[in-house]
Protein backbone atom coordinates (compact mmCIF):
# COMPACT_ATOMS: atom_id res chain seq x y z
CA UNK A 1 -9.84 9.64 22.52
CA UNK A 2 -12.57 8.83 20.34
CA UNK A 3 -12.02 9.48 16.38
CA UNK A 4 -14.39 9.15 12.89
CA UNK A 5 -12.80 7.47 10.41
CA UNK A 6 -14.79 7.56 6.77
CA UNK A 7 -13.54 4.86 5.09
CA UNK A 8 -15.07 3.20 1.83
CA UNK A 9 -15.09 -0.83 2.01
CA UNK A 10 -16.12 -3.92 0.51
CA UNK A 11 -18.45 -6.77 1.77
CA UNK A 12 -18.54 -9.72 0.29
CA UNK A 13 -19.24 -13.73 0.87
CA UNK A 14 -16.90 -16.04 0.13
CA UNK A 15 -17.51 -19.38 -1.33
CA UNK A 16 -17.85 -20.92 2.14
CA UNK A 17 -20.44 -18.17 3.07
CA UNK A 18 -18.37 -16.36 5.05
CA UNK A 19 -18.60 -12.54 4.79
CA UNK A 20 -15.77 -10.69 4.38
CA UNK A 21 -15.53 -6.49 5.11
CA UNK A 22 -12.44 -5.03 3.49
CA UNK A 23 -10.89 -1.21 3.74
CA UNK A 24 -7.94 0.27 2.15
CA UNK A 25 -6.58 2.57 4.95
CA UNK A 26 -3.75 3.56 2.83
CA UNK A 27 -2.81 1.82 -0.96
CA UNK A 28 -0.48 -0.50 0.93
CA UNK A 29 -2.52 -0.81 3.85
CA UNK A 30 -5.54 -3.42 4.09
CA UNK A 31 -7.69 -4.07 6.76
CA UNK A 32 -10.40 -7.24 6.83
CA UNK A 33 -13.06 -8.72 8.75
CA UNK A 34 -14.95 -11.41 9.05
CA UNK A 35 -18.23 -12.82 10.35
CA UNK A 36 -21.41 -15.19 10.21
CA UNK A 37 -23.26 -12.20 8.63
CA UNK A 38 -22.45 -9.10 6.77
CA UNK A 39 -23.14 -6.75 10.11
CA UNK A 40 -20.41 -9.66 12.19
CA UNK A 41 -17.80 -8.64 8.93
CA UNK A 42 -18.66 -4.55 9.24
CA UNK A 43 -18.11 -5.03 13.04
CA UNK A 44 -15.27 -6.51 12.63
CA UNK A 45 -13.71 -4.62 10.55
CA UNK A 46 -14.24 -1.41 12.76
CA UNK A 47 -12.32 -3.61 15.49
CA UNK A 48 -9.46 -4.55 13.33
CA UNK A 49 -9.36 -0.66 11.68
CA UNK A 50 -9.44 0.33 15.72
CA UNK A 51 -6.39 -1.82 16.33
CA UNK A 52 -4.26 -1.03 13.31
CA UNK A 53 -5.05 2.93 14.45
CA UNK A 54 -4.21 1.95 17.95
CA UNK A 55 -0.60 0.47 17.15
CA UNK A 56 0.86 2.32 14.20
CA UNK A 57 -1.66 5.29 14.49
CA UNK A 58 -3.85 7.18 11.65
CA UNK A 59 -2.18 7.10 8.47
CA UNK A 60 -0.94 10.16 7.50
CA UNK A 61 -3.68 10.36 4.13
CA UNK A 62 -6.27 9.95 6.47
CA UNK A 63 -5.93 12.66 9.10
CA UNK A 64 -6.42 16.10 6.75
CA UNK A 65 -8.06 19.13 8.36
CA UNK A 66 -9.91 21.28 5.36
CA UNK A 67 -11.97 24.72 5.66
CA UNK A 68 -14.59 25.01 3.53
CA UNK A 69 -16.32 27.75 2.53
CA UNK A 70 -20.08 28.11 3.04
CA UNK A 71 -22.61 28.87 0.62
C-alpha cells in the first residue's frame, strides 16, 4: 500500500560536511538521514520515515481524515 506523508524537515551540514535531513513524526518521535549531498539526506530520510511506518505504523497525529468545504 502506497501512502503520502507531508512532513516538515530540516537539512543541514554538519561540520564534517555531511548533510543531515531530520523530521519530527510525532514530538517524541525523530527520524534522520544522511548523505554526501542534501538530495542523498532527503532520500534517506524518506527510507528511514518508510521503515519507522513499516514497523510501528503511522502515528496516530499523522493519519487525520478532514472534509473541507469548497468555496
Amino acid at each position: 500500500m502506497r501512502r503520502q506523508l507531508h512532513l516538515p524537515f530540516i537539512v543541514g551540514q554538519d561540520e564534517d560536511g555531511t548533510w543531515i535531513a531530520e523530521a519530527a513524526l510525532t514530538p517524541d518521535i525523530f527520524v534522520s538521514g544522511e548523505g554526501e549531498t542534501r538530495e542523498a539526506s532527503l532520500d534517506d530520510l524518506r527510507v528511514q520515515i518508510a521503515r519507522v511506518v513499516a514497523d510501528s505504523g503511522a502515528p496516530e497525529q499523522l493519519v487525520v481524515d478532514v472534509d473541507v468545504p469548497e468555496n
